[in-house]
C-alpha atoms as a PDB file:
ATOM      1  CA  UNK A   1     240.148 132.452 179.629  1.00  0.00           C
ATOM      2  CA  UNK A   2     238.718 132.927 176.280  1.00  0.00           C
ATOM      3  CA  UNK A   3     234.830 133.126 175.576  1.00  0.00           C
ATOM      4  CA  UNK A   4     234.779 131.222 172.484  1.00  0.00           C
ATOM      5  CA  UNK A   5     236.779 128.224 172.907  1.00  0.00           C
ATOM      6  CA  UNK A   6     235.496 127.348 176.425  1.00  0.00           C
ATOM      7  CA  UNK A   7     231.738 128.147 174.788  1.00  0.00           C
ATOM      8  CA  UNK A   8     233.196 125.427 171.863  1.00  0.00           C
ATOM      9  CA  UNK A   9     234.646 122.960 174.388  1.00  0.00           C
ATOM     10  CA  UNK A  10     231.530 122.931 176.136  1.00  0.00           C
ATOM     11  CA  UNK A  11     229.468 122.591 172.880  1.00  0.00           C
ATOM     12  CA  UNK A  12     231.252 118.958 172.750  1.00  0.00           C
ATOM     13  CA  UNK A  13     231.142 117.729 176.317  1.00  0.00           C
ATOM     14  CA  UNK A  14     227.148 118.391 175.998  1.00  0.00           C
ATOM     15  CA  UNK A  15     227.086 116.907 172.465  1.00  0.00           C
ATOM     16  CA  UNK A  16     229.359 113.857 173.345  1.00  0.00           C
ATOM     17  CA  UNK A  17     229.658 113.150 176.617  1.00  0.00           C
ATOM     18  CA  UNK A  18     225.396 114.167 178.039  1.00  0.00           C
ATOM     19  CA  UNK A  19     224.125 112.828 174.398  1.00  0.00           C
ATOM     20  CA  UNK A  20     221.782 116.052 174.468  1.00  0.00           C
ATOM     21  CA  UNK A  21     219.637 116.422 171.678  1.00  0.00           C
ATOM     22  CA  UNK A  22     220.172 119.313 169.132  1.00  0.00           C
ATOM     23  CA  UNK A  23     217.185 121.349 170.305  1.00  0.00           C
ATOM     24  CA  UNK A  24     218.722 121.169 174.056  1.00  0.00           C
ATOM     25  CA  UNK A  25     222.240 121.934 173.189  1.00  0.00           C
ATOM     26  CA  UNK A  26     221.470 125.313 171.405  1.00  0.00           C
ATOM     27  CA  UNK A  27     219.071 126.188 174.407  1.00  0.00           C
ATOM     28  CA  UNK A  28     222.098 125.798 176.820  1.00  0.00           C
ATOM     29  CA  UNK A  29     224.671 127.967 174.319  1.00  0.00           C
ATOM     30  CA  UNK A  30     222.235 130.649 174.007  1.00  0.00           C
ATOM     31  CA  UNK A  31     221.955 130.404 177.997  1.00  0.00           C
ATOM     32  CA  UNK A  32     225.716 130.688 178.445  1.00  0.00           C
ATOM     33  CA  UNK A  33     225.634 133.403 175.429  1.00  0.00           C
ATOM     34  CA  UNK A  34     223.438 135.317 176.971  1.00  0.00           C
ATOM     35  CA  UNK A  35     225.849 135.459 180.607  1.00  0.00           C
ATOM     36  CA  UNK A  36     228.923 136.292 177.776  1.00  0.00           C
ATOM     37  CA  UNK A  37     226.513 139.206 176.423  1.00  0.00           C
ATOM     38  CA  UNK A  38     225.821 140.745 180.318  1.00  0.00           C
ATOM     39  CA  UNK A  39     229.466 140.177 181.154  1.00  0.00           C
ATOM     40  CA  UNK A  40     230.257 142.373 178.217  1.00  0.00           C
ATOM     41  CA  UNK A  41     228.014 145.295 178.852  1.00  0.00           C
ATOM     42  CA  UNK A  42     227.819 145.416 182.280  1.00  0.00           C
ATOM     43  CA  UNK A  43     231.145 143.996 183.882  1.00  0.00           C
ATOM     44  CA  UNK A  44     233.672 145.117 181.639  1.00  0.00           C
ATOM     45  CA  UNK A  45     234.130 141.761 179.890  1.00  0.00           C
ATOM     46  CA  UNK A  46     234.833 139.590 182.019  1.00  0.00           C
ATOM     47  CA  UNK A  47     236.161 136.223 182.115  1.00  0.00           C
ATOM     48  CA  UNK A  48     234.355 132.799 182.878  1.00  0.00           C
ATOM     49  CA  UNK A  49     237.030 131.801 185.586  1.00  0.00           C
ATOM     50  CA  UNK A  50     236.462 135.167 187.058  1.00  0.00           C
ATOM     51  CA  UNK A  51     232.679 135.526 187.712  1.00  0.00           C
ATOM     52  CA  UNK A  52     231.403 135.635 190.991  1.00  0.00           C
ATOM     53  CA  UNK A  53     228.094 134.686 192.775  1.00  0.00           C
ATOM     54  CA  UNK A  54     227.524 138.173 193.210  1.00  0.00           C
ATOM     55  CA  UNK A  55     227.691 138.816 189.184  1.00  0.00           C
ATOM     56  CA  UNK A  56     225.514 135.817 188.592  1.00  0.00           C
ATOM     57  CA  UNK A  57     222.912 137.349 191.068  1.00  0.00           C
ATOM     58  CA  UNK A  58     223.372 140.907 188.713  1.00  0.00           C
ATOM     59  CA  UNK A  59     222.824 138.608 185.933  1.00  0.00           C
ATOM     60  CA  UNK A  60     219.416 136.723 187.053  1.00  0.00           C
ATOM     61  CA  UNK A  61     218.370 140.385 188.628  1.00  0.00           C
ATOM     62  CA  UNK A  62     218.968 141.502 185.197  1.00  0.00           C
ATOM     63  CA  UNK A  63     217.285 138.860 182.655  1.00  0.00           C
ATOM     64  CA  UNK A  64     214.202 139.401 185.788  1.00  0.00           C
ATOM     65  CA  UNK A  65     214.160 143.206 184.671  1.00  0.00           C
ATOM     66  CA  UNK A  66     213.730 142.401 180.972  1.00  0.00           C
ATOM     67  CA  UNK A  67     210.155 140.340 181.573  1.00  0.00           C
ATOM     68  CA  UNK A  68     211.266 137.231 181.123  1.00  0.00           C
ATOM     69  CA  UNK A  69     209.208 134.550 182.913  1.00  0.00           C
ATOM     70  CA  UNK A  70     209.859 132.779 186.025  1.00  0.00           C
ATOM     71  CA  UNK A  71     210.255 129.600 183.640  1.00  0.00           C
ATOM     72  CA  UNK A  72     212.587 131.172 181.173  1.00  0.00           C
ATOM     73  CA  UNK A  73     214.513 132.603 184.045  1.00  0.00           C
ATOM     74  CA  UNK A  74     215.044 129.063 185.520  1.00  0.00           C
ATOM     75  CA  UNK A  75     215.683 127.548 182.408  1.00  0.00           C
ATOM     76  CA  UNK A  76     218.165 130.083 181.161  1.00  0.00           C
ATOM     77  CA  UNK A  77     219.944 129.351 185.008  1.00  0.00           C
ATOM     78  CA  UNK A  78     219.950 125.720 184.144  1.00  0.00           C
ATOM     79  CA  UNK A  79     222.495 126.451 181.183  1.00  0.00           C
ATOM     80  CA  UNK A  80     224.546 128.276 183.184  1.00  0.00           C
ATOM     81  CA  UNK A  81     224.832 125.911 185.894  1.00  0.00           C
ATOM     82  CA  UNK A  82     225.449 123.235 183.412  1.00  0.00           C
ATOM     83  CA  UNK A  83     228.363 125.601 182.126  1.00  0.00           C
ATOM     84  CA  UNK A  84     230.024 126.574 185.137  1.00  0.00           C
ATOM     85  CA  UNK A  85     229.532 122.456 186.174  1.00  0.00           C
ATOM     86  CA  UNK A  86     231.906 121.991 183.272  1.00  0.00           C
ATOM     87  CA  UNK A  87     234.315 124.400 184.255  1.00  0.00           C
ATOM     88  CA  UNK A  88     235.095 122.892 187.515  1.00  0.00           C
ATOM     89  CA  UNK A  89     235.062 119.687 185.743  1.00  0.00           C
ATOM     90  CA  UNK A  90     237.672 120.655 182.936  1.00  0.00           C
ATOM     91  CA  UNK A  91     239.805 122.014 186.127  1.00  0.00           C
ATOM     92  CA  UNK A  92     239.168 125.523 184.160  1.00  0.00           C
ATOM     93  CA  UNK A  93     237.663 126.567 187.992  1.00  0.00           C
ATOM     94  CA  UNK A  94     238.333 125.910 191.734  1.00  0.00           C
ATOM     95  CA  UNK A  95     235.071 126.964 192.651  1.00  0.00           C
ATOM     96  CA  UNK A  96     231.758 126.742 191.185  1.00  0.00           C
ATOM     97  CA  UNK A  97     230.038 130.406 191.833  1.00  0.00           C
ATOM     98  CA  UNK A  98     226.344 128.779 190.679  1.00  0.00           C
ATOM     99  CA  UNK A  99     226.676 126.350 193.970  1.00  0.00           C
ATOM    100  CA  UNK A 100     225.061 129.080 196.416  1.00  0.00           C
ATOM    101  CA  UNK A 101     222.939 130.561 193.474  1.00  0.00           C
ATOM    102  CA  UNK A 102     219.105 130.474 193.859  1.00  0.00           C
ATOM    103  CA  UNK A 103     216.573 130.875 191.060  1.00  0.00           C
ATOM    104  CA  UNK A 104     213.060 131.681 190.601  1.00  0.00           C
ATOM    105  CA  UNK A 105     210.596 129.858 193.098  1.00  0.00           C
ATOM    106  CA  UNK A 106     208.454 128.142 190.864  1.00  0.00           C
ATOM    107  CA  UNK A 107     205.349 126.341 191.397  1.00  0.00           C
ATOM    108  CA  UNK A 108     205.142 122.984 189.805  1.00  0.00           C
ATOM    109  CA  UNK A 109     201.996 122.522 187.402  1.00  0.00           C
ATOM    110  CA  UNK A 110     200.548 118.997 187.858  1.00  0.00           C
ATOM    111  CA  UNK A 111     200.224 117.290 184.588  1.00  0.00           C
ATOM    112  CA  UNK A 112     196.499 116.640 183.522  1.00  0.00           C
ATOM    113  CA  UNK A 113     195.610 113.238 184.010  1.00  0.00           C
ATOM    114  CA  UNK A 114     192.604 110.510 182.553  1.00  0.00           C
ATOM    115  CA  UNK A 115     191.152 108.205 184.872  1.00  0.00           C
ATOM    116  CA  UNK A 116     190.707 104.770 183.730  1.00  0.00           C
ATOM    117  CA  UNK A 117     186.757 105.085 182.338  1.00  0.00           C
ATOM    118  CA  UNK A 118     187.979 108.213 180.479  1.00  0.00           C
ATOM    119  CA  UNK A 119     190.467 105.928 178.980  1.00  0.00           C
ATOM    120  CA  UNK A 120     188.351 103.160 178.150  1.00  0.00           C
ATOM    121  CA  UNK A 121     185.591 105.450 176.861  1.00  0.00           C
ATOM    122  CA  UNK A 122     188.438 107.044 174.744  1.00  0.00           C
ATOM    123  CA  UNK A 123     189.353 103.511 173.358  1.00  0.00           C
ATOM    124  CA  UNK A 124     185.909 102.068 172.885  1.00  0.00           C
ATOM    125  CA  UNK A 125     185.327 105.323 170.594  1.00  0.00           C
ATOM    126  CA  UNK A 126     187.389 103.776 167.817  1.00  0.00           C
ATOM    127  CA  UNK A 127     186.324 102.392 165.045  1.00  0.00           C
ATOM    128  CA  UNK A 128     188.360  98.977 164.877  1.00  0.00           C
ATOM    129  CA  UNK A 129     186.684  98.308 160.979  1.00  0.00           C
ATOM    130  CA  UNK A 130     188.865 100.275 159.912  1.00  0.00           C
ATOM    131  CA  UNK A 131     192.699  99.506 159.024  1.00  0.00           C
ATOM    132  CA  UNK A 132     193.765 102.645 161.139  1.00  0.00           C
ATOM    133  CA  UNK A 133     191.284 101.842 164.012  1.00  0.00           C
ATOM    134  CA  UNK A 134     193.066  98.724 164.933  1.00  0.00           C
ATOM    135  CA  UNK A 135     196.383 100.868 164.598  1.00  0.00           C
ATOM    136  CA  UNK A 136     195.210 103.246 166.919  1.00  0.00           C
ATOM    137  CA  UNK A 137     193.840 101.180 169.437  1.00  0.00           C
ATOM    138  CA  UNK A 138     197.044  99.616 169.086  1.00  0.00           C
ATOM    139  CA  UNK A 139     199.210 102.814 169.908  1.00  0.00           C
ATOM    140  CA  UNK A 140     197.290 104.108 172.892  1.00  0.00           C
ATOM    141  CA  UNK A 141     197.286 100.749 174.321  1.00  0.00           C
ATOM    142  CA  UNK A 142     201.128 101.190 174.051  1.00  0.00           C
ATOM    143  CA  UNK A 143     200.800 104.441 175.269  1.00  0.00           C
ATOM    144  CA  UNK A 144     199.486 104.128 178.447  1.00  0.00           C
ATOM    145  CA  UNK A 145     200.439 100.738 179.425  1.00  0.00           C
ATOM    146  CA  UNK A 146     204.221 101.508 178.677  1.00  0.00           C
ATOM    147  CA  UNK A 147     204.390 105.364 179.667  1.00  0.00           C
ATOM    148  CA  UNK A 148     206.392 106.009 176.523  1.00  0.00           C
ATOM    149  CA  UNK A 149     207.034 109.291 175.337  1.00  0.00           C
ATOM    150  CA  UNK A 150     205.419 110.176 172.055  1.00  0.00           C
ATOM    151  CA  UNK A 151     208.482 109.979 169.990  1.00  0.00           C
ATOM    152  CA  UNK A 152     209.369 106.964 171.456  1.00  0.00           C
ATOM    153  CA  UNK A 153     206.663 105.338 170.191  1.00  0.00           C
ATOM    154  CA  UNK A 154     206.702 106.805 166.415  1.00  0.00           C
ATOM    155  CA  UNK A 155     210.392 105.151 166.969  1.00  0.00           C
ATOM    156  CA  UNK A 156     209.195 101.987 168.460  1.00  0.00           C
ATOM    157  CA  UNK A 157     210.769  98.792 166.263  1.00  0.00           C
ATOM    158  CA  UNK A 158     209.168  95.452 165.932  1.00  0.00           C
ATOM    159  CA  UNK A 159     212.719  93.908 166.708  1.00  0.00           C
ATOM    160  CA  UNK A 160     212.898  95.538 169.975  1.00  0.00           C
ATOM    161  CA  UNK A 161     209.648  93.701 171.288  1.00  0.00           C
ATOM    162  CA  UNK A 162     210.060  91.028 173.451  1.00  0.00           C
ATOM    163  CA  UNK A 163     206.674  89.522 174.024  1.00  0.00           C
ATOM    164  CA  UNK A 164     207.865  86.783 175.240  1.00  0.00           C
ATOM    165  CA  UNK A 165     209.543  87.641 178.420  1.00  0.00           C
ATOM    166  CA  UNK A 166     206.739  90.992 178.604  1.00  0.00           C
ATOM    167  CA  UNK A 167     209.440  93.728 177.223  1.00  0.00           C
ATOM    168  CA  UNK A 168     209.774  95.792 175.032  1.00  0.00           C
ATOM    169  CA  UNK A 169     213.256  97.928 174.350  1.00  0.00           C
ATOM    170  CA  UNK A 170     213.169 101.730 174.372  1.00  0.00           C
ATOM    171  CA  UNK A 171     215.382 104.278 172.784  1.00  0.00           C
ATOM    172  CA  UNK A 172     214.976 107.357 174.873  1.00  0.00           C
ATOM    173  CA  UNK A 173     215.968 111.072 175.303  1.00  0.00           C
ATOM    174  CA  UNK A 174     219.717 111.311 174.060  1.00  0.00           C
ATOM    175  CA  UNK A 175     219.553 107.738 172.447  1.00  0.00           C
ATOM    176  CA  UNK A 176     219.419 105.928 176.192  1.00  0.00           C
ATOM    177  CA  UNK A 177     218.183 102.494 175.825  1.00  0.00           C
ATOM    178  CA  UNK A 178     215.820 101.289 178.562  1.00  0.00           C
ATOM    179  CA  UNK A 179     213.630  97.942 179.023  1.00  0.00           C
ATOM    180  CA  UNK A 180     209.987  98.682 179.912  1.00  0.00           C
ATOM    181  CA  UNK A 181     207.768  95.992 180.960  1.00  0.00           C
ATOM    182  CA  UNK A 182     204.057  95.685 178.451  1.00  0.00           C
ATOM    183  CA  UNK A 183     200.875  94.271 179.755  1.00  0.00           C
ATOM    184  CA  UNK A 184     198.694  91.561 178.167  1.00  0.00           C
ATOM    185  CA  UNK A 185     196.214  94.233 176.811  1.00  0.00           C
ATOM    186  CA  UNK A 186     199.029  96.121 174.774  1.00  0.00           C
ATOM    187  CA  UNK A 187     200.557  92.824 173.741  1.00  0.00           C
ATOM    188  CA  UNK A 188     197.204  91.850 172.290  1.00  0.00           C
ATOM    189  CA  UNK A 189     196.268  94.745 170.581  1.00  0.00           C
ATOM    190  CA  UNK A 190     199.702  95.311 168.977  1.00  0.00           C
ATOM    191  CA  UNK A 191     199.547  91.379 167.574  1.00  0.00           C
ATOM    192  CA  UNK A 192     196.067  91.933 165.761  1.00  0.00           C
ATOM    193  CA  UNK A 193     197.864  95.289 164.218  1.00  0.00           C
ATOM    194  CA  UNK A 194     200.399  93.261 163.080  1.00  0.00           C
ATOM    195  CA  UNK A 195     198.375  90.469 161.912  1.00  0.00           C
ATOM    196  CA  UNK A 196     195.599  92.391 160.206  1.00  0.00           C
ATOM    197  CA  UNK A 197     197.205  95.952 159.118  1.00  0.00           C
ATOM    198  CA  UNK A 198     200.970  96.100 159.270  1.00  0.00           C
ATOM    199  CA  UNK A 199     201.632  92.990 157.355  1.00  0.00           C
ATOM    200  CA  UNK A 200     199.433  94.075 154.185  1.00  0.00           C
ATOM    201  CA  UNK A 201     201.072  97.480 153.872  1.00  0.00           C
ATOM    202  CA  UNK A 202     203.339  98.492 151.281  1.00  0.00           C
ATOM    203  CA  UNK A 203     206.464  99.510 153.199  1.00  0.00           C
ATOM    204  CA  UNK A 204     208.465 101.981 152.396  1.00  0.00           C
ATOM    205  CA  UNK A 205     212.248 101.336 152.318  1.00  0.00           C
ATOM    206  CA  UNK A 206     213.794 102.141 155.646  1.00  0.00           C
ATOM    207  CA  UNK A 207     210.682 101.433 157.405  1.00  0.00           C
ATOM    208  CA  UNK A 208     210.239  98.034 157.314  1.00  0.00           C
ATOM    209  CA  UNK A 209     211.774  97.616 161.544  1.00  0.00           C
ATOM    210  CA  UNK A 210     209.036 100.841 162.721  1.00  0.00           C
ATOM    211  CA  UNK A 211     205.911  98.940 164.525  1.00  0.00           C
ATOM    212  CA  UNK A 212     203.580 101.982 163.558  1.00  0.00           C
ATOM    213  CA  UNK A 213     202.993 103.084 160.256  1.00  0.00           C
ATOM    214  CA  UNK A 214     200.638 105.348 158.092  1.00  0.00           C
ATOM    215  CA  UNK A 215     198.659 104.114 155.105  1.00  0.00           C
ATOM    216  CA  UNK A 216     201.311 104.613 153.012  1.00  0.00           C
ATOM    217  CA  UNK A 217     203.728 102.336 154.911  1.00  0.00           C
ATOM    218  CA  UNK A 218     206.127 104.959 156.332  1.00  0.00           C
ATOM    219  CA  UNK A 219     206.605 106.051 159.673  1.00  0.00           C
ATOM    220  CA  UNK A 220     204.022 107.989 161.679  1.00  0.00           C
ATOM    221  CA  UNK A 221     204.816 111.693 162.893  1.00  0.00           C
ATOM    222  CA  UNK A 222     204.577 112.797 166.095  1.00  0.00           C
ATOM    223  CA  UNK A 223     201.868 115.677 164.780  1.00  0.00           C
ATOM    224  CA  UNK A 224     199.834 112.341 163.665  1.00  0.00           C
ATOM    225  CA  UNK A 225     199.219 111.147 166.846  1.00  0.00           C
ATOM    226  CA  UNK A 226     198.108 114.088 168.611  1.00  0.00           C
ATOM    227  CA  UNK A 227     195.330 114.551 166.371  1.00  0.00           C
ATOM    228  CA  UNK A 228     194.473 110.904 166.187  1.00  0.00           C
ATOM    229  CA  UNK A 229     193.671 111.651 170.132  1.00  0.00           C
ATOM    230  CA  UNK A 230     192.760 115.425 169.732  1.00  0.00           C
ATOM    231  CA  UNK A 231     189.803 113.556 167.542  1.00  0.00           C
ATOM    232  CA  UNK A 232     188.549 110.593 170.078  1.00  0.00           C
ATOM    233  CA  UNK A 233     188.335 113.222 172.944  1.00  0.00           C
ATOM    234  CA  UNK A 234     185.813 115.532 170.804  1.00  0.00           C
ATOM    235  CA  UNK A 235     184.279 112.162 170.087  1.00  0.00           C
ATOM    236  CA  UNK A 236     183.429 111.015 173.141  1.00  0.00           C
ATOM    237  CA  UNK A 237     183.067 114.563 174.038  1.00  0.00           C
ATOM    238  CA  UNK A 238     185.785 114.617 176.915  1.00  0.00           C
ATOM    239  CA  UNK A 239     186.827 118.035 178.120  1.00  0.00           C
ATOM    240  CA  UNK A 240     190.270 117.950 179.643  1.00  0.00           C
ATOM    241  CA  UNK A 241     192.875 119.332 176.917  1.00  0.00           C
ATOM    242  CA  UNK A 242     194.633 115.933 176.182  1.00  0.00           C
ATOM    243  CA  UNK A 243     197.772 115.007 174.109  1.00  0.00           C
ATOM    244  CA  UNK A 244     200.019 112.157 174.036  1.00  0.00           C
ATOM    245  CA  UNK A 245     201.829 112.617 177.120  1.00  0.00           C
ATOM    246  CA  UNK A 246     198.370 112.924 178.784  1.00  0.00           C
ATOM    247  CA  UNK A 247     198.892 109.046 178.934  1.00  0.00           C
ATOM    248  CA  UNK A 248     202.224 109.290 180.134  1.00  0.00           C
ATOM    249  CA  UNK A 249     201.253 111.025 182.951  1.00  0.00           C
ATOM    250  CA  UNK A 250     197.889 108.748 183.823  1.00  0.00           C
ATOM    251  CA  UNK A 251     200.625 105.620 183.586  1.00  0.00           C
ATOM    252  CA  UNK A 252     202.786 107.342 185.925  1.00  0.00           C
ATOM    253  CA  UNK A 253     200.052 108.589 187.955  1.00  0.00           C
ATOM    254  CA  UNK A 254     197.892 105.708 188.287  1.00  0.00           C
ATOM    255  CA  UNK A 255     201.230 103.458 189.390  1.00  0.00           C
ATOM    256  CA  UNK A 256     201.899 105.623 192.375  1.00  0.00           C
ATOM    257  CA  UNK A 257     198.393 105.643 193.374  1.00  0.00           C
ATOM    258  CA  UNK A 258     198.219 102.232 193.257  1.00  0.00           C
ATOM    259  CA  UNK A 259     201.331 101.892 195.695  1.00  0.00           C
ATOM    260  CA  UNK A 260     204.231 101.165 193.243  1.00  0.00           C
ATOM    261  CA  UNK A 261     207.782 102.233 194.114  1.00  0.00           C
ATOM    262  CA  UNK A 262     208.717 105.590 193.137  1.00  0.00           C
ATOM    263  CA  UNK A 263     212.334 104.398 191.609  1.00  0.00           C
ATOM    264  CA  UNK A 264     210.579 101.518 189.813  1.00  0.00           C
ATOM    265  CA  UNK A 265     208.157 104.102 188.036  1.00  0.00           C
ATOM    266  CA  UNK A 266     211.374 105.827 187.270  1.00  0.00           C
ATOM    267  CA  UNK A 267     213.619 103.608 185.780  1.00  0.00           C
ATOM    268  CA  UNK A 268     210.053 102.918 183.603  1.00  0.00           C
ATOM    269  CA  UNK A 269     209.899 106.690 182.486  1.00  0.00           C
ATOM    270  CA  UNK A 270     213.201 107.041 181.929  1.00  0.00           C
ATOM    271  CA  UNK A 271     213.627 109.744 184.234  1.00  0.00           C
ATOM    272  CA  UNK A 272     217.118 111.103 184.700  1.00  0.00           C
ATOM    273  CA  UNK A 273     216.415 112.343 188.019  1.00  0.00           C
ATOM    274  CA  UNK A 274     214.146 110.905 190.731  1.00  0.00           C
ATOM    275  CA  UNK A 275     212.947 114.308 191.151  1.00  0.00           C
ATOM    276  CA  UNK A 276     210.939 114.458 187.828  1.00  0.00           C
ATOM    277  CA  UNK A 277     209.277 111.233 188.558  1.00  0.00           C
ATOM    278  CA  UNK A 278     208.391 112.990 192.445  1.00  0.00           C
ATOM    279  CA  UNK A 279     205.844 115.132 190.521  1.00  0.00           C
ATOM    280  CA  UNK A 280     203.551 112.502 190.414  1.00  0.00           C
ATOM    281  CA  UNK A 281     203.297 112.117 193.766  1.00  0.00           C
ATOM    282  CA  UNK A 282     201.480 115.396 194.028  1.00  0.00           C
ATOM    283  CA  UNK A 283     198.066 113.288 193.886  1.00  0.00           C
ATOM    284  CA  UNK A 284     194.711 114.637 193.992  1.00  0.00           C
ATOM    285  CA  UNK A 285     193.770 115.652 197.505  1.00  0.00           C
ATOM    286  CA  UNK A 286     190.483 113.903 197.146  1.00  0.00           C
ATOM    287  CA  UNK A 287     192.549 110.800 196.629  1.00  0.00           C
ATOM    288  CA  UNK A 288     194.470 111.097 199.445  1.00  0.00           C
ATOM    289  CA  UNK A 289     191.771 112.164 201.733  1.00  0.00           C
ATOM    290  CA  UNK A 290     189.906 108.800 200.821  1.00  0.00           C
ATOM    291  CA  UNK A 291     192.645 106.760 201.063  1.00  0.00           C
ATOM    292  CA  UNK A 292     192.986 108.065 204.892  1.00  0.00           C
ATOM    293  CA  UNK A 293     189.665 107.933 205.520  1.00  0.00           C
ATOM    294  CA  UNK A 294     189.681 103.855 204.348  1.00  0.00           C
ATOM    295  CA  UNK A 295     192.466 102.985 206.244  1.00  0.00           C
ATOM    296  CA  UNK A 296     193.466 104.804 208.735  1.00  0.00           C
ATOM    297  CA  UNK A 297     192.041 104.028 212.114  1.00  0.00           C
ATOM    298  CA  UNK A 298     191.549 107.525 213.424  1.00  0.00           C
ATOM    299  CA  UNK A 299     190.217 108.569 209.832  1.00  0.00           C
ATOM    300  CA  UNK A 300     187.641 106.240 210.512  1.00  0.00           C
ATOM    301  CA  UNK A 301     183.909 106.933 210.738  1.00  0.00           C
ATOM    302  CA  UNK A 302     182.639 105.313 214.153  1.00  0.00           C
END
């Protein structure tokens, strides 16, 4: 079996068949690059269709040795298991060598998360005289009462809102569409933006669908936002290292907390896999402590 046209044919089943994005795709070639590279220096060249569980284990004992991280180790074995998943797919295998293979133990970081008076302090800090205050208010209202990704937002189109049914459409990681439900507070936030800002801007031409825009009527960066709410947490002087996705996570967070189902906070996120979404069910132990101690009966204080 030749290295470079199986590395080529599996170039296009990630590009056209899992819709990866660019970024991904190279990450998974240089993965499966990387087990070529080992093959060649340390196992006399050998084939794909020939590699063993015993060479993979050489290979992950190997990339260990060089200092790599636990994180680049298991993300470098996530390309190769993605490869060798093709393989057996294409019929180019019988048996898939990665299915017995174990990686790095890592330990899950829990995502930092706002509770709701550090997001209404952070939204009362802006300054809604101004064009761009109502704009922002507007965007981290859609932030956290949508759980969209920050480049799903910068991407979000006027035509895909559906306020009347409470939807709005989503174009997610490799172009997936999904429908995610928007409460009355983003709804009304997003209309005065509309009403008062967007619809006295000078548009620039191939921006007139994008909901959020910068003064100059084209489409916001991703960069853009992140200092927007780098600024309002020195403003209201909140200490926590938040970004964008901080408000992904306090959606997500504050959902399970409040008893919603796990595969309904999924389909929301547009989570591939149900374990991404089981991350935030990792809660605070305070939480969960308090929420035994109010109702259950042995919990109870007599």
């Amino acid at each position: 079996m030749d290295w470079n046209s199986t590395i080529r044919g599996f170039s296009a089943y990630l590009k056209l068949e899992r819709s990866l994005s660019a970024n991904t795709l190279d990450g998974y070639l240089h993965d499966v690059k990387l087990l070529q590279q080992f093959l060649e220096l340390r196992l006399q060249n050998k084939s794909a269709d020939a590699v063993t569980l015993n060479d993979l284990q050489e290979f992950l004992a190997f990339i260990e040795e060089s200092g790599m991280s636990d994180y680049s180790q298991a993300r470098i074995l996530s390309g190769v298991r993605s490869f060798f998943k093709y393989l057996l797919l294409e019929d180019l295998i019988k048996i898939n060598p990665t299915e017995l293979l174990e990686g790095p133990k890592l330990r899950r970081k829990l995502p930092d998360v706002l509770h709701v008076e550090e997001i209404n302090r952070l939204m009362e800090a802006i300054d809604h005289s101004k064009p761009e205050g109502v704009r922002n208010r507007a965007i981290l209202e859609t932030l956290y009462g949508c759980g969209l990704r920050v480049s799903e937002l910068v991407e979000l189109r006027i035509s895909n809102l559906y306020f009347d049914v409470g939807f709005v459409k989503v174009i997610g990681k490799g172009n997936k569409e999904r429908l995610v439900p928007i409460g009355s507070s983003a709804m009304k936030h997003i209309g005065y933006y509309r009403d008062q800002v967007h619809s006295h801007l000078l548009i620039k031409k191939g921006s007139e669908d994008i909901l959020f825009l910068n003064k100059r009527g084209g489409k916001l960066s991703r960069m853009y936002v992140f200092m927007v709410i780098k600024e309002l947490a020195e403003k209201t002087g909140l200490k926590k290292s938040i970004s964008p996705h901080t408000f992904r996570h306090s959606f997500a967070t504050h959902l399970i907390e409040g008893g919603a189902d796990l595969r309904a906070v999924q389909e929301m996120l547009g989570h591939e896999s149900i374990t991404t979404t089981e991350i935030y069910t990792h809660l605070d132990r305070d939480f969960l402590r308090q929420t035994l101690q109010m109702y259950h009966p042995r919990f109870q204080h007599a």
